[in-house]
C-alpha atoms as a PDB file:
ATOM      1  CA  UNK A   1      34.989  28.947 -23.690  1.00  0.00           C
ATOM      2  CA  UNK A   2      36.742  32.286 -23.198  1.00  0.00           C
ATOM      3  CA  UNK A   3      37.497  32.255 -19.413  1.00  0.00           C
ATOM      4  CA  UNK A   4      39.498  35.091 -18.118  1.00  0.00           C
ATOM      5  CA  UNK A   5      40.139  38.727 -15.962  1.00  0.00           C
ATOM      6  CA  UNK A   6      38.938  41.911 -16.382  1.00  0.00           C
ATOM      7  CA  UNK A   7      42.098  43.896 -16.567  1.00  0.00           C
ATOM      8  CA  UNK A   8      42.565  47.315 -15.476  1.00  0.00           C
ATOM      9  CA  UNK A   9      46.031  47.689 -15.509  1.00  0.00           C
ATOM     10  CA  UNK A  10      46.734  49.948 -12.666  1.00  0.00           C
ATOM     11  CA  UNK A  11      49.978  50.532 -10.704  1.00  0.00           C
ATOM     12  CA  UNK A  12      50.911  52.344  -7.309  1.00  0.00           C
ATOM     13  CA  UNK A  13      54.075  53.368  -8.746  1.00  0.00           C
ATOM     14  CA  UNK A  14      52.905  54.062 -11.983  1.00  0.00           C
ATOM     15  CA  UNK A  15      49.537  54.521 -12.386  1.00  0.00           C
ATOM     16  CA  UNK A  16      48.486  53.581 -16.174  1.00  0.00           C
ATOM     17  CA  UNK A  17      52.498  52.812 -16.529  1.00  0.00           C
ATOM     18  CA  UNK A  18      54.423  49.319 -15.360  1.00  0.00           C
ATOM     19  CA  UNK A  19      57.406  50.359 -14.396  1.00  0.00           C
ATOM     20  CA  UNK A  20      59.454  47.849 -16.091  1.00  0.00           C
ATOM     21  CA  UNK A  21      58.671  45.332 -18.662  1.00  0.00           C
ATOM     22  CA  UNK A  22      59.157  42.358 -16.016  1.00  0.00           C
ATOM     23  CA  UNK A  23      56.095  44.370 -14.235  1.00  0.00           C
ATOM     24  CA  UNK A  24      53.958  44.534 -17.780  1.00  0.00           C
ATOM     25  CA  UNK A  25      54.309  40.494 -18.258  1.00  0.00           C
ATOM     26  CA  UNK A  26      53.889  39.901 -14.422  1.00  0.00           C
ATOM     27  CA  UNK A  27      49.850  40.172 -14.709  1.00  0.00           C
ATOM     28  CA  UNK A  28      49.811  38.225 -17.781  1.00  0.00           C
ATOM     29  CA  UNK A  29      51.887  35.365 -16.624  1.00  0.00           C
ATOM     30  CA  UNK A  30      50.097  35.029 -13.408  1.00  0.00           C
ATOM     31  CA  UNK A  31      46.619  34.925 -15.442  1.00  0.00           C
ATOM     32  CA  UNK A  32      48.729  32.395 -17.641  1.00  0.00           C
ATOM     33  CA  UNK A  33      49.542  30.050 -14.253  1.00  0.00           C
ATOM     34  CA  UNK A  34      45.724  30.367 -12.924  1.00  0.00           C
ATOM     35  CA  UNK A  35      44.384  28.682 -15.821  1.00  0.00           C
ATOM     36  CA  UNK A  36      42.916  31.726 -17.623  1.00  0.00           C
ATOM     37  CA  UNK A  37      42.614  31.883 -21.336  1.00  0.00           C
ATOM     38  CA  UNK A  38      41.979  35.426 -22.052  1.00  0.00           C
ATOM     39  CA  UNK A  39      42.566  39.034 -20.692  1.00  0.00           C
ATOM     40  CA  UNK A  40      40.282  42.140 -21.033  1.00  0.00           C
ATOM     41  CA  UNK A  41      41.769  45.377 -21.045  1.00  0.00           C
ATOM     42  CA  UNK A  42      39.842  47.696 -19.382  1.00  0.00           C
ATOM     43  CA  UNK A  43      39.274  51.159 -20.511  1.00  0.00           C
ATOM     44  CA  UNK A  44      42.499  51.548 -21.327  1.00  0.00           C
ATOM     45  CA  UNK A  45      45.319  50.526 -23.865  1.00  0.00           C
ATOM     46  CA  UNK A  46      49.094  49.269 -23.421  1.00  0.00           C
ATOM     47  CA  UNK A  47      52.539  49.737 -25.069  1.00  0.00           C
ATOM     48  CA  UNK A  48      52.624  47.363 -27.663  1.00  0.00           C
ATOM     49  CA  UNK A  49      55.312  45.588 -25.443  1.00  0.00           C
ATOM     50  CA  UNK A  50      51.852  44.350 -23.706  1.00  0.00           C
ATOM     51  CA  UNK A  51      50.292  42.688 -26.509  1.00  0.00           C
ATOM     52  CA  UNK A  52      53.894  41.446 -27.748  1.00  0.00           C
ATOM     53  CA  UNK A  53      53.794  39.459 -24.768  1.00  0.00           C
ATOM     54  CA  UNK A  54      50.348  38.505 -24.787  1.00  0.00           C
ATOM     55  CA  UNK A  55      51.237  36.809 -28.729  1.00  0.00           C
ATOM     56  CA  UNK A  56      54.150  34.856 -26.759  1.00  0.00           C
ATOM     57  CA  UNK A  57      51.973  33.630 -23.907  1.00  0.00           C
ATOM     58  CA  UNK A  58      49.493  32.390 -26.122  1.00  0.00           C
ATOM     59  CA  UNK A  59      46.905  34.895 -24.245  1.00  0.00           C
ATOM     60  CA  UNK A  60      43.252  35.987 -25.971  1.00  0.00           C
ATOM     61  CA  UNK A  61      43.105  39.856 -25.418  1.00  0.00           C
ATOM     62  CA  UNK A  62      39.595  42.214 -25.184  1.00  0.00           C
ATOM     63  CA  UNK A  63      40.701  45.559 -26.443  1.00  0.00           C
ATOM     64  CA  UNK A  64      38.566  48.299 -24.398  1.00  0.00           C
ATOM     65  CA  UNK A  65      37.966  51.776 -25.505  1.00  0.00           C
ATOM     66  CA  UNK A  66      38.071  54.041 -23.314  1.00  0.00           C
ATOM     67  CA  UNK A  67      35.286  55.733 -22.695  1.00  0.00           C
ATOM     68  CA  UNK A  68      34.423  59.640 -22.404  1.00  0.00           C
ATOM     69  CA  UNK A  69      33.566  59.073 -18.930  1.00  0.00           C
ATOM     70  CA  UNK A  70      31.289  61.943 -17.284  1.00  0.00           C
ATOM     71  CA  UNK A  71      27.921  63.776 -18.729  1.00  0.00           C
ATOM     72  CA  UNK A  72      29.501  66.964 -19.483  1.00  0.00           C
ATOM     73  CA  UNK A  73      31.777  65.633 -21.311  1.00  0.00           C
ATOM     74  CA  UNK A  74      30.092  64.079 -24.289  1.00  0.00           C
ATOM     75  CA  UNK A  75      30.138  66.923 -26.834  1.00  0.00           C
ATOM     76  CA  UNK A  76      30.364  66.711 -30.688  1.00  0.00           C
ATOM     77  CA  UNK A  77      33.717  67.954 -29.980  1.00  0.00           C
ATOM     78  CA  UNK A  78      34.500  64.815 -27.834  1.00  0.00           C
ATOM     79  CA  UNK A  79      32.621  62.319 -29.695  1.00  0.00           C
ATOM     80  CA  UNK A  80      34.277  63.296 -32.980  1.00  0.00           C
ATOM     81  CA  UNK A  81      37.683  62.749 -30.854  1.00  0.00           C
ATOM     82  CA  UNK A  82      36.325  59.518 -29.678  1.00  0.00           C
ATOM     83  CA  UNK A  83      36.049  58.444 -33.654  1.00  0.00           C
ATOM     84  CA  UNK A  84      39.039  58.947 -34.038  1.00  0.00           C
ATOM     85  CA  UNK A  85      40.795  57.514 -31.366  1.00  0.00           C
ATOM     86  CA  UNK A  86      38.744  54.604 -31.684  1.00  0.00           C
ATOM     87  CA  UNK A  87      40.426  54.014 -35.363  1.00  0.00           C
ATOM     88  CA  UNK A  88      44.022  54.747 -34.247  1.00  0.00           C
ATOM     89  CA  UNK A  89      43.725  52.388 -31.558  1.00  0.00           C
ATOM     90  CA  UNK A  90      42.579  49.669 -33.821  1.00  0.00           C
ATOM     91  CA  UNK A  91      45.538  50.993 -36.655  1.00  0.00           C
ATOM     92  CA  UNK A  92      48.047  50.850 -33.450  1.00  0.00           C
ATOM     93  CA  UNK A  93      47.315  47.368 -32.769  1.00  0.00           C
ATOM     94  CA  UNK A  94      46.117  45.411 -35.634  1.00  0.00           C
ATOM     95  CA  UNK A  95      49.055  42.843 -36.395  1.00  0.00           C
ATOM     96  CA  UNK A  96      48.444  41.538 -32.861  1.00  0.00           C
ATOM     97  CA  UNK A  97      46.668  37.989 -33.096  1.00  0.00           C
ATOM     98  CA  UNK A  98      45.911  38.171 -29.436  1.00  0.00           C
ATOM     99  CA  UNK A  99      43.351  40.769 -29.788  1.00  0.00           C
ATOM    100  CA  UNK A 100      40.175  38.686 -30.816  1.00  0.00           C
ATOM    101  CA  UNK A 101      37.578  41.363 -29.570  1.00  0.00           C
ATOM    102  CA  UNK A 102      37.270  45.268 -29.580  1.00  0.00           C
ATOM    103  CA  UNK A 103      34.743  46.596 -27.100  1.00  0.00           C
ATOM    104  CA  UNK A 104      34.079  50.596 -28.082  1.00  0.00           C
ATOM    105  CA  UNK A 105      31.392  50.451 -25.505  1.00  0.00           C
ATOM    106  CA  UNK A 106      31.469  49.802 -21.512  1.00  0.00           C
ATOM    107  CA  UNK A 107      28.099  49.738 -19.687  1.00  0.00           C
ATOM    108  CA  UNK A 108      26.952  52.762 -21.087  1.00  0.00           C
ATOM    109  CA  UNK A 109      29.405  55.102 -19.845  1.00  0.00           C
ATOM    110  CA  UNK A 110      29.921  57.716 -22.760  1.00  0.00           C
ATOM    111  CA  UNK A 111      27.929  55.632 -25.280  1.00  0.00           C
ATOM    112  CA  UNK A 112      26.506  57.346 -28.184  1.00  0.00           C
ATOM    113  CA  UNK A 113      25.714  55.813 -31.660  1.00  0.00           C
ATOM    114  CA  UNK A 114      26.409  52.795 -30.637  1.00  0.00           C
ATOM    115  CA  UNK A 115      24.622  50.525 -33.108  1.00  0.00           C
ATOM    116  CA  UNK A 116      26.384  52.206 -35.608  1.00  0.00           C
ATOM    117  CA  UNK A 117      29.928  52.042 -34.206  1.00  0.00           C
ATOM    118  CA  UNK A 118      29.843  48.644 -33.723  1.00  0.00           C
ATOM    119  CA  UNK A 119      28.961  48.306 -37.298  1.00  0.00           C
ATOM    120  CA  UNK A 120      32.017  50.343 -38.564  1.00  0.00           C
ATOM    121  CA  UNK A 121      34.462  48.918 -36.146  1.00  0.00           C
ATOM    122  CA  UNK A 122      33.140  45.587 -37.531  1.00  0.00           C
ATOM    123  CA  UNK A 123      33.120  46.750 -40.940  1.00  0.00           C
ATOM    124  CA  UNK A 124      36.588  48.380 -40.390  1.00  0.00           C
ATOM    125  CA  UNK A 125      38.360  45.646 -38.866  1.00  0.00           C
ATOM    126  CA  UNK A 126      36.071  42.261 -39.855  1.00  0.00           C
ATOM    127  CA  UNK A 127      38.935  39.988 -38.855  1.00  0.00           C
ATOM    128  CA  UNK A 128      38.142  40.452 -34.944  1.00  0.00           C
ATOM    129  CA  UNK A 129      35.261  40.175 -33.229  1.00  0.00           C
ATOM    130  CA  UNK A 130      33.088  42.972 -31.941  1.00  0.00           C
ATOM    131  CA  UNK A 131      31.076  43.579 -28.792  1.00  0.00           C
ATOM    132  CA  UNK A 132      29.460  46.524 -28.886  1.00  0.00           C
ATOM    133  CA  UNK A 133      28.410  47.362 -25.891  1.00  0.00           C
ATOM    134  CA  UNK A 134      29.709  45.231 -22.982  1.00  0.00           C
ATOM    135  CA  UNK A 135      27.413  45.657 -20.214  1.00  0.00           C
ATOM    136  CA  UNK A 136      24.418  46.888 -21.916  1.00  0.00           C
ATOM    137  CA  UNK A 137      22.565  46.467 -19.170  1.00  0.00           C
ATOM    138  CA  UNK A 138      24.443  48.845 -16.920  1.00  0.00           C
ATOM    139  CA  UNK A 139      23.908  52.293 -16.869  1.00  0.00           C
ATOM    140  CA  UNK A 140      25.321  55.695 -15.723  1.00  0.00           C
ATOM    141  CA  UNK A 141      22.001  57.320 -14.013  1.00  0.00           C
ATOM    142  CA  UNK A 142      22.124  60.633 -15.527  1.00  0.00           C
ATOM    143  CA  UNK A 143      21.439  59.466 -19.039  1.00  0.00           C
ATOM    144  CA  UNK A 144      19.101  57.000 -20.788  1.00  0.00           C
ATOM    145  CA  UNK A 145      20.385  53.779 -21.715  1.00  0.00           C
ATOM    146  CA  UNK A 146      21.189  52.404 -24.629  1.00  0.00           C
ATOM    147  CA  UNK A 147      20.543  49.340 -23.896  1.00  0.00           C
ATOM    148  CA  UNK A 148      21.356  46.274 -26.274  1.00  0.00           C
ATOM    149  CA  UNK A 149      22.556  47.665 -29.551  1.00  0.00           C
ATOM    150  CA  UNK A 150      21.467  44.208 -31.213  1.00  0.00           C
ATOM    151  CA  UNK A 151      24.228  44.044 -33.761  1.00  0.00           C
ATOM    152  CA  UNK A 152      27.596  42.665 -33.121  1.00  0.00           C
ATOM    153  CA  UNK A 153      29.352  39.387 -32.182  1.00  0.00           C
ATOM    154  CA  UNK A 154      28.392  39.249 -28.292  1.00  0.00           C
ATOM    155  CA  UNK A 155      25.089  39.686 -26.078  1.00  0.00           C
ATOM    156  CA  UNK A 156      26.950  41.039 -23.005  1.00  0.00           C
ATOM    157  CA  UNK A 157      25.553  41.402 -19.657  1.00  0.00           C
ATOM    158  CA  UNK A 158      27.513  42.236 -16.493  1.00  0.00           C
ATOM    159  CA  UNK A 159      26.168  40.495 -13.006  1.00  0.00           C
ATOM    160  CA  UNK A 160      27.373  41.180  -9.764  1.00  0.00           C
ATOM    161  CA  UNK A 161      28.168  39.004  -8.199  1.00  0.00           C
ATOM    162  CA  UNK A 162      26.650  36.709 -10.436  1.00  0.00           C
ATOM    163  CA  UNK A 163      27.078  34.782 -12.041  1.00  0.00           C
ATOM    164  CA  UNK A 164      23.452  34.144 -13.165  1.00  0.00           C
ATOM    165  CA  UNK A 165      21.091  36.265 -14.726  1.00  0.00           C
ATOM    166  CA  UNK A 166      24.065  36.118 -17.714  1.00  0.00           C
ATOM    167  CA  UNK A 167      23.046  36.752 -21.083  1.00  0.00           C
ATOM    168  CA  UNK A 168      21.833  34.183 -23.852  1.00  0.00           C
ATOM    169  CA  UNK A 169      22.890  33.539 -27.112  1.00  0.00           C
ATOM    170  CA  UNK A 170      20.428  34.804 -30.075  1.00  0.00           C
ATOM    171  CA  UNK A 171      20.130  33.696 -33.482  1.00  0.00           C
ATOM    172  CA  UNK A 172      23.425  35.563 -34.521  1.00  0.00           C
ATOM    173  CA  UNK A 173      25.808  36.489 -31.103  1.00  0.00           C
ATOM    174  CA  UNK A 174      27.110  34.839 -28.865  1.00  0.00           C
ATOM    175  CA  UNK A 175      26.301  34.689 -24.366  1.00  0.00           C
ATOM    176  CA  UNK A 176      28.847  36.734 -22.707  1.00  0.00           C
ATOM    177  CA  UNK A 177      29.469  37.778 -19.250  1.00  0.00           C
ATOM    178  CA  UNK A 178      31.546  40.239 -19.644  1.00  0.00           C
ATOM    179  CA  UNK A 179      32.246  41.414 -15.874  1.00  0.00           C
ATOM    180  CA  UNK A 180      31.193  38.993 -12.888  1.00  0.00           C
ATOM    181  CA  UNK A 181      32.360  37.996  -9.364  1.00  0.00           C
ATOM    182  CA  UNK A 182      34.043  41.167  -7.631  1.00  0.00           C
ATOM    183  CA  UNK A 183      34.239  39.654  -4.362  1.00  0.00           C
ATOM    184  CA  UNK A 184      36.620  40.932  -2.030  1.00  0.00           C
ATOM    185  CA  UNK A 185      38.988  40.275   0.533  1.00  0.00           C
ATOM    186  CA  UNK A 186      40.919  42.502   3.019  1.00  0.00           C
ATOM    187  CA  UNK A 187      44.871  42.327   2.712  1.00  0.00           C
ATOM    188  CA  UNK A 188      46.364  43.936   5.686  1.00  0.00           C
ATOM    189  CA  UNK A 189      49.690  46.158   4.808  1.00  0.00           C
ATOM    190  CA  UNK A 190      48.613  45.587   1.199  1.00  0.00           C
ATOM    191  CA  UNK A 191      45.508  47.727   0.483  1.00  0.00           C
ATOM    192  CA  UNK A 192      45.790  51.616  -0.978  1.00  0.00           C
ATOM    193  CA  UNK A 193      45.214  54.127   1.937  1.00  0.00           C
ATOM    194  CA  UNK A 194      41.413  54.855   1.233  1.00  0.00           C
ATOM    195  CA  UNK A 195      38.511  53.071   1.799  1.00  0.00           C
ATOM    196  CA  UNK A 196      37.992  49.993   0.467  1.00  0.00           C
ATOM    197  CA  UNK A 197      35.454  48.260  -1.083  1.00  0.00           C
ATOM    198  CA  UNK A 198      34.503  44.743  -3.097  1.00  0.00           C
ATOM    199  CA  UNK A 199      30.438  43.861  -4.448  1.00  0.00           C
ATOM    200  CA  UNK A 200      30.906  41.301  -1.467  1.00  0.00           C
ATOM    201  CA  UNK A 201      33.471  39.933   0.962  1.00  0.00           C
ATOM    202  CA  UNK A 202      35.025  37.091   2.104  1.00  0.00           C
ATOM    203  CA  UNK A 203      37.183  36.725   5.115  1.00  0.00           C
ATOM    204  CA  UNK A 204      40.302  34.804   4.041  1.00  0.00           C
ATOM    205  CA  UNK A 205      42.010  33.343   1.371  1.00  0.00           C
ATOM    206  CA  UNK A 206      40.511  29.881   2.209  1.00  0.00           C
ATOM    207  CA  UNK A 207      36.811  31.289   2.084  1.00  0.00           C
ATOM    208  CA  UNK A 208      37.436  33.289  -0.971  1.00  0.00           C
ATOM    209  CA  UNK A 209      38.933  30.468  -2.629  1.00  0.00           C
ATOM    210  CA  UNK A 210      36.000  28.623  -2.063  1.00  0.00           C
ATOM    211  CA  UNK A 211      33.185  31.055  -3.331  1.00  0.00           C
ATOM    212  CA  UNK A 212      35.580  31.416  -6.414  1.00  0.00           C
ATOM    213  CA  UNK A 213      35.190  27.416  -7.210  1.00  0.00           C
ATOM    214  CA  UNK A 214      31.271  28.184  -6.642  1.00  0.00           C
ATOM    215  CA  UNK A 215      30.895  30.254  -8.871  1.00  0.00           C
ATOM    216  CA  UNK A 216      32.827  28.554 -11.629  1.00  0.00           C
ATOM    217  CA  UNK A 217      30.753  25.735 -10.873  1.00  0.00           C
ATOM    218  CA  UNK A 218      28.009  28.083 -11.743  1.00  0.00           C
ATOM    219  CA  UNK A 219      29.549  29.218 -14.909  1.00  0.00           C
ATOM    220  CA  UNK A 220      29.405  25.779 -16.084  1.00  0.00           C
ATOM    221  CA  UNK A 221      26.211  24.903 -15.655  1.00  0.00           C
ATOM    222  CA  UNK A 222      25.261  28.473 -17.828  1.00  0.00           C
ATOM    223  CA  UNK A 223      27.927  27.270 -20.477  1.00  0.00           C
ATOM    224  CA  UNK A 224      26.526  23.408 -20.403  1.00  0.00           C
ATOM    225  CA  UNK A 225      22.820  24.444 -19.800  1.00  0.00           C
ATOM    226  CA  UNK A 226      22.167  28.070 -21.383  1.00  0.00           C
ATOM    227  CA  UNK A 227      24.438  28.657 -23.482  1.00  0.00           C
ATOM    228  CA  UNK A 228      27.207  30.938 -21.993  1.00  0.00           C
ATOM    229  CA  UNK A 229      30.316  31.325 -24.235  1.00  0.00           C
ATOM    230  CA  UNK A 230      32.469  34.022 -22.219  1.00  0.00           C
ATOM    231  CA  UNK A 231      32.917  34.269 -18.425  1.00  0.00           C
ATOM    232  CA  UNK A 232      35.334  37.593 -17.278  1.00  0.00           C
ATOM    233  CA  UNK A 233      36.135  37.891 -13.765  1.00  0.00           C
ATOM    234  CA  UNK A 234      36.598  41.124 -11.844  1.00  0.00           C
ATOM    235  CA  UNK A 235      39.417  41.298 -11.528  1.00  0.00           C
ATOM    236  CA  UNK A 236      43.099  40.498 -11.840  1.00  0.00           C
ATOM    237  CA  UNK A 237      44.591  42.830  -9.087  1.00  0.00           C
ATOM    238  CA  UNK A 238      42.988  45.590  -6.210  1.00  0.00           C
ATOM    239  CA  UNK A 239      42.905  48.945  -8.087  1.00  0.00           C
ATOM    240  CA  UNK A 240      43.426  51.682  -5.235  1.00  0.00           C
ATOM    241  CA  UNK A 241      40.092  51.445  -3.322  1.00  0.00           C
ATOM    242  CA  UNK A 242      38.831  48.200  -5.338  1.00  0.00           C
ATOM    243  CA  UNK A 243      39.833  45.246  -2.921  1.00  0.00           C
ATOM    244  CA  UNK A 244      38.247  42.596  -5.458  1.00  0.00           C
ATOM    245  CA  UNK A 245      41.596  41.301  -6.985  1.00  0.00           C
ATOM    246  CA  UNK A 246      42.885  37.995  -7.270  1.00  0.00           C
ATOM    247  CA  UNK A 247      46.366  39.629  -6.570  1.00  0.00           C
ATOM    248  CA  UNK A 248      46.677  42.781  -4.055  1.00  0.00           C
ATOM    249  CA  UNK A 249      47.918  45.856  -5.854  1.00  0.00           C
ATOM    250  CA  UNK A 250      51.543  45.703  -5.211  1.00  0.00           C
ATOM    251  CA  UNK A 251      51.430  42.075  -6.430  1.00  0.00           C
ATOM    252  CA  UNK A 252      52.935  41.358  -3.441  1.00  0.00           C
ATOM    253  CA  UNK A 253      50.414  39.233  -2.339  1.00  0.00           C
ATOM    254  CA  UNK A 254      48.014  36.090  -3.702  1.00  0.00           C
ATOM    255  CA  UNK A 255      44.662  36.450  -2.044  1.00  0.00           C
ATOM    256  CA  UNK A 256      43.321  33.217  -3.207  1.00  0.00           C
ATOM    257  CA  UNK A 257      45.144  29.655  -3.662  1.00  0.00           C
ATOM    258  CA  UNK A 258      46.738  29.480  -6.406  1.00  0.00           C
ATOM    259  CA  UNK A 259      46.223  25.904  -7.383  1.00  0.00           C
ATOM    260  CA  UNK A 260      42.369  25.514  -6.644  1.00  0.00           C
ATOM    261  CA  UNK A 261      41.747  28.331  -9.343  1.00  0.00           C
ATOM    262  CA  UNK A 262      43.906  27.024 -12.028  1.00  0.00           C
ATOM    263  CA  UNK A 263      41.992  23.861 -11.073  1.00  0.00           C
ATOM    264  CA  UNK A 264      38.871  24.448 -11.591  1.00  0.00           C
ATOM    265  CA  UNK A 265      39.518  26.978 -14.801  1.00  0.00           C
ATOM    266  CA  UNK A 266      40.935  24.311 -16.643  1.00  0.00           C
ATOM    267  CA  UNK A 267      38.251  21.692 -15.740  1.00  0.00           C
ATOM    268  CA  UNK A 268      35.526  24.510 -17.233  1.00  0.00           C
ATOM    269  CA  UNK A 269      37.215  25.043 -20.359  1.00  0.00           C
ATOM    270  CA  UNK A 270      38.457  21.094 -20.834  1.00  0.00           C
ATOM    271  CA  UNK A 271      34.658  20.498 -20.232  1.00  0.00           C
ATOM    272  CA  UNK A 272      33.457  23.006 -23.022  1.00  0.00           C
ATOM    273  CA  UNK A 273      35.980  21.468 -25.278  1.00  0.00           C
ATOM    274  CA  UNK A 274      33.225  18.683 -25.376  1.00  0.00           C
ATOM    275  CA  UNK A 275      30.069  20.808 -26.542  1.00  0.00           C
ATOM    276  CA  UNK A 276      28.847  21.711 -29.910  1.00  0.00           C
ATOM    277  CA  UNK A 277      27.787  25.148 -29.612  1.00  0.00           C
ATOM    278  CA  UNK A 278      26.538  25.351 -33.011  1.00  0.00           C
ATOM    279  CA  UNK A 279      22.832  24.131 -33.597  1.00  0.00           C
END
């Protein structure tokens, strides 16, 4: 079972840069101590300091590609910059072994050709998994969807809050849910000076704690019962207006108990140590 946070890797003094390399590990030790086995990197990439330290920590990595984000911006022009980017990205970090999956796709957003991407990336790099579109069944409302490319390692829904309505596994992928959860909690003194907002709320660490555990215990009846393989939670700190975190965006703060959610990770993945997923 592949158990782990959907990764933005944001900072208030920074933005898309740590600012020091005890600040790049930080996040990646703390997913270490909650009991998570993996890390997606979300729509963005790292120094390779960042995946040096995921090898050490003995952390699976989802490498994102960013996407080309708004409708005016997907030109023939941008797409053929998009190809390309998409291959040096995957030539800048190939020797790392914690990169097990490359996602070119996220819900949608910027998605063109996607069938046949995810055959080349596979194609290009056929030591790493590849899911194509993560969130096919999101969609940006000013285009058409894609939908399910079909091809690919992964049949990847995202559910909020979720976690059920989660994909199945088909005759050749495996059930992913590759975003879930997003609940938030208010963190007075801690929270980025806009409005802020979560897919759902708790009111304190105790409560949020708690719907965390229930939904893990939901997770494990889709991995027991239907299948599920991957489980990514949203997310590993608050982002600016995004108050889901399980850390607050200065890392200054833990919003749910720390214990209880290494808990109950571990007892999920011990528990799919026992299955045979192969049939």
């Amino acid at each position: 079972m592949q158990l782990g946070l959907l990764d933005q890797g944001y900072w208030p003094d920074g933005v898309l840069t740590a600012p020091t390399e005890d600040a790049l590990k930080f996040d990646m030790l703390y997913a270490k101590k909650a009991g998570y086995n993996l890390i997606r990197k979300h729509m963005k990439t790292e120094p390779q300091r960042f995946y040096y330290w995921a090898d050490k920590l003995g952390l699976f990595v989802w490498q994102d590609m960013p996407a080309i984000w708004y409708q005016h911006e997907d030109t023939a022009r941008n797409r053929s910059t998009y190809r390309r980017e998409l291959k040096a990205i995957i030539d800048d970090h190939f020797n790392a072994p914690s990169i097990i999956t490359w996602v070119p796709f996220n819900e949608n957003w910027g998605a063109f050709d996607v069938r046949a991407i995810t055959d080349w990336v596979k194609a290009y790099d056929p030591s790493r998994l590849v899911n194509g579109n993560s969130g096919f069944n999101n969609n940006p409302d000013y285009q058409k969807p894609y939908g399910d490319p079909g091809n690919g390692d992964y049949v990847d829904t995202h559910i909020y809050v979720g976690p059920y309505g989660a994909s199945v596994p088909d005759d050749h992928r495996a059930a992913s849910l590759g975003e879930f959860g997003g609940v938030g909690l208010f963190t007075r003194g801690h929270m980025w000076p806009v409005e802020n907002n979560a897919y759902a709320y708790e009111p304190t660490s105790a409560a949020l704690t708690d719907r965390y555990v229930l939904l893990l215990e939901q997770v494990e009846q889709l991995m027991k019962y239907k299948g599920l393989s991957v489980a990514i939670y949203t997310q590993t700190t608050d982002v600016e207006h995004e108050v889901n975190g399980i850390l607050t965006y200065d890392r200054a703060a833990e919003k749910m108990q720390l214990e209880r959610i290494k808990d109950i990770n571990e007892a999920v993945i011990k528990e799919s140590y026992k299955m045979n997923f192969l049939h």
